[in-house]
Protein backbone atom coordinates (compact mmCIF):
# COMPACT_ATOMS: atom_id res chain seq x y z
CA UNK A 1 33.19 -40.60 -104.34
CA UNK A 2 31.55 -42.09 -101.34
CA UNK A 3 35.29 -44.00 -100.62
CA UNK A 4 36.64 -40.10 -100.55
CA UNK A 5 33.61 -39.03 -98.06
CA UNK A 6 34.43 -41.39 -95.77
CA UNK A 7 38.10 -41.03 -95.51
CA UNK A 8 37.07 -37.20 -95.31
CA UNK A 9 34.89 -38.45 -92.01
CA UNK A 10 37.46 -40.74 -90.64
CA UNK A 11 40.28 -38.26 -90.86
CA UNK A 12 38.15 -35.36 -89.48
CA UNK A 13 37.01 -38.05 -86.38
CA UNK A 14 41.24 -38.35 -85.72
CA UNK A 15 41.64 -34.51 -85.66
CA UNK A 16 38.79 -34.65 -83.12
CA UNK A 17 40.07 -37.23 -81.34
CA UNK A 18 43.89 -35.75 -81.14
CA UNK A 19 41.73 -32.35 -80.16
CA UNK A 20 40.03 -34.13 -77.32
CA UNK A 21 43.80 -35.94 -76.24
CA UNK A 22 45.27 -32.74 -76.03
CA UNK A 23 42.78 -30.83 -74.19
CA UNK A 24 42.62 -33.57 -71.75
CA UNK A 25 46.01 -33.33 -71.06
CA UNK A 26 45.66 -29.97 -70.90
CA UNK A 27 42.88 -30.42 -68.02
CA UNK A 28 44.95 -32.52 -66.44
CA UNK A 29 48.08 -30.43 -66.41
CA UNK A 30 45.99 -27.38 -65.04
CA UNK A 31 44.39 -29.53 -62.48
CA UNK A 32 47.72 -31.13 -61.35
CA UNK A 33 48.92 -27.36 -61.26
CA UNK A 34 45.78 -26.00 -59.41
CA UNK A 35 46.33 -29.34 -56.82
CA UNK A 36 49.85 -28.57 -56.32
CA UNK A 37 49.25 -24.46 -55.42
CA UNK A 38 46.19 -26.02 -53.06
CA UNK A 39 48.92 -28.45 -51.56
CA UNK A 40 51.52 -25.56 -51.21
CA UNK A 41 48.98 -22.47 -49.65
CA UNK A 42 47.80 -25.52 -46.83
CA UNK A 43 52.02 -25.90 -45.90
CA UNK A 44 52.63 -23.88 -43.02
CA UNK A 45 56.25 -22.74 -42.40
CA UNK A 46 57.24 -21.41 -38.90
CA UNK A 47 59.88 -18.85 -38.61
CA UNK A 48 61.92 -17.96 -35.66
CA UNK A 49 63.27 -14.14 -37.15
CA UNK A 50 65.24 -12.72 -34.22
CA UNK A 51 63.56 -14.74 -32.01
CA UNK A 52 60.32 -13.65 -32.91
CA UNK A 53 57.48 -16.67 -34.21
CA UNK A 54 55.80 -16.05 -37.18
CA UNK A 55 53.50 -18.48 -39.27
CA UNK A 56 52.79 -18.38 -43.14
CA UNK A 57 51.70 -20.23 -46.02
CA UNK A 58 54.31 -21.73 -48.05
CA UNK A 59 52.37 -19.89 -50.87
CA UNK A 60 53.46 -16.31 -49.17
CA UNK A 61 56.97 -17.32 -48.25
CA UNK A 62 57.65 -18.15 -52.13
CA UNK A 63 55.83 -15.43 -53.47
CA UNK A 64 58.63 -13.23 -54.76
CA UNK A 65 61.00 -15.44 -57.20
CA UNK A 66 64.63 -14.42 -55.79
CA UNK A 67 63.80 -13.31 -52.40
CA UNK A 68 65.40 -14.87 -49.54
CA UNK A 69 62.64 -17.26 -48.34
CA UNK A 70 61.75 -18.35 -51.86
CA UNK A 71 65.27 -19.42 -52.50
CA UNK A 72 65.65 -21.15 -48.91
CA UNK A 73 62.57 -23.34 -49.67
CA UNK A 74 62.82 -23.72 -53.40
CA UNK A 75 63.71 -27.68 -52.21
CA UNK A 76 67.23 -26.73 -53.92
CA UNK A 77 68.83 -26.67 -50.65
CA UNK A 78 68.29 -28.36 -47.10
CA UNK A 79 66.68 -25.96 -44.21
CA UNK A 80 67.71 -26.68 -40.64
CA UNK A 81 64.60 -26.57 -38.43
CA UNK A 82 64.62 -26.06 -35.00
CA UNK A 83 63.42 -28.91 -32.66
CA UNK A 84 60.02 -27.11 -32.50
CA UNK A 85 60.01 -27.22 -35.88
CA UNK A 86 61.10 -23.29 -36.54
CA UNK A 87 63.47 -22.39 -39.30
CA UNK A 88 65.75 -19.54 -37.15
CA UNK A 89 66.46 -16.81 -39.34
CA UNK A 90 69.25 -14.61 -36.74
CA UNK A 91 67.67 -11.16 -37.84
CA UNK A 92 65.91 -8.23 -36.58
CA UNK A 93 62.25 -8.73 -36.66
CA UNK A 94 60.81 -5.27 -36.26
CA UNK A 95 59.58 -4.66 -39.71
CA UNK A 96 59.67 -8.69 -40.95
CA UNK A 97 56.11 -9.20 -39.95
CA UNK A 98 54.09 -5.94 -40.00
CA UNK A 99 56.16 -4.73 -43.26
CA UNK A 100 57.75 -7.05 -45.08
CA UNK A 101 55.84 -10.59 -44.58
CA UNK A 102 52.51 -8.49 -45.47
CA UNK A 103 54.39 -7.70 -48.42
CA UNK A 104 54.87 -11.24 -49.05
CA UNK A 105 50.86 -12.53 -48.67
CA UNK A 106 49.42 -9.80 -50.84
CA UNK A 107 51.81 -7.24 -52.00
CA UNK A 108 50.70 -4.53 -49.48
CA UNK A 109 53.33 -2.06 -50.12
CA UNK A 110 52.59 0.16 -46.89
CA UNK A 111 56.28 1.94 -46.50
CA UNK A 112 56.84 5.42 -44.60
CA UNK A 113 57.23 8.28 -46.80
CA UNK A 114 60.81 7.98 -45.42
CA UNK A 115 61.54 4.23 -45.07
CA UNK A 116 63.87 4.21 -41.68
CA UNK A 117 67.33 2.65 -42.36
CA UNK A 118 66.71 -0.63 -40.49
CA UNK A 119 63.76 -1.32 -42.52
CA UNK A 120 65.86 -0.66 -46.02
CA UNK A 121 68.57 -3.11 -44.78
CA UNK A 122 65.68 -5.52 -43.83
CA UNK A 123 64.18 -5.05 -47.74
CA UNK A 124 67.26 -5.44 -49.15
CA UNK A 125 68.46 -8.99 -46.73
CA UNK A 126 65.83 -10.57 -47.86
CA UNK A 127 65.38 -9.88 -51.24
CA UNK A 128 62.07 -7.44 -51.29
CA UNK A 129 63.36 -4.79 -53.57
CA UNK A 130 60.80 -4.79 -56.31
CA UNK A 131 59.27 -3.07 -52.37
CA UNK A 132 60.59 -0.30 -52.75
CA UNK A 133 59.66 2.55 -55.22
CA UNK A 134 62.11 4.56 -57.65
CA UNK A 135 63.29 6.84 -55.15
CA UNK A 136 63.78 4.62 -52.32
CA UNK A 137 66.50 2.49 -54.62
CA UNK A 138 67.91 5.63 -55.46
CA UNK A 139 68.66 7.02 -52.32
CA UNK A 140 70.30 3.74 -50.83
């Protein structure tokens, strides 16, 4: 009987101690994680749009999955920089910083009630549709 009670004990001290292992690893994973997003929101990117200079987090520019930016610096594929250390993006930049790169730090969706033409083909270049509304997608 005692023999049983401590094999009871030492089995329940293993499930404690496989417990503890996993939720370590588990800490660890979320702080490597937490590290990493820390790491990537103090990157600064510098883009040249249209000859325009704008500066954001690397955080903001990878925000939305399939856009544009977030494939260009997915580290899938090589960016040319300029030599002062822009990436040139040869498009209009009218909209890219007051529209579409707020869009991209914090998901301000501020459109006109009628969203001009440029600033539709500017959504839809760079991957911002989940911008739009209903009927904005349905009108284009």
């Amino acid at each position: 009987n005692l023999h049983s009670k401590v094999q009871g004990l030492v089995h329940l001290l293993q499930e404690l101690r496989e417990k503890q292992e996993k939720e370590r690893f588990a800490f660890k994973d979320a702080t490597s994680w937490a590290q990493d997003l820390n790491d990537l929101q103090h990157q600064v990117t510098y883009l040249n749009v249209g000859g325009s200079h704008f500066h954001t987090s690397m955080t903001s520019a990878t925000r939305v999955p399939d856009s544009m930016l977030a494939v260009m610096f997915n580290g899938h594929y090589t960016v040319d920089h300029e030599e002062d250390g822009y990436v040139s993006i040869d498009w209009d930049p009218t909209f890219f910083g007051g529209t579409l790169l707020s869009y991209m730090r914090d998901g301000s969706r501020f459109l006109p009630r009628e969203p001009p033409e440029q600033l539709l083909d500017d959504i839809s270049y760079f991957g911002l549709d989940q911008l739009l509304g209903e009927g904005d997608r349905k009108r284009k």
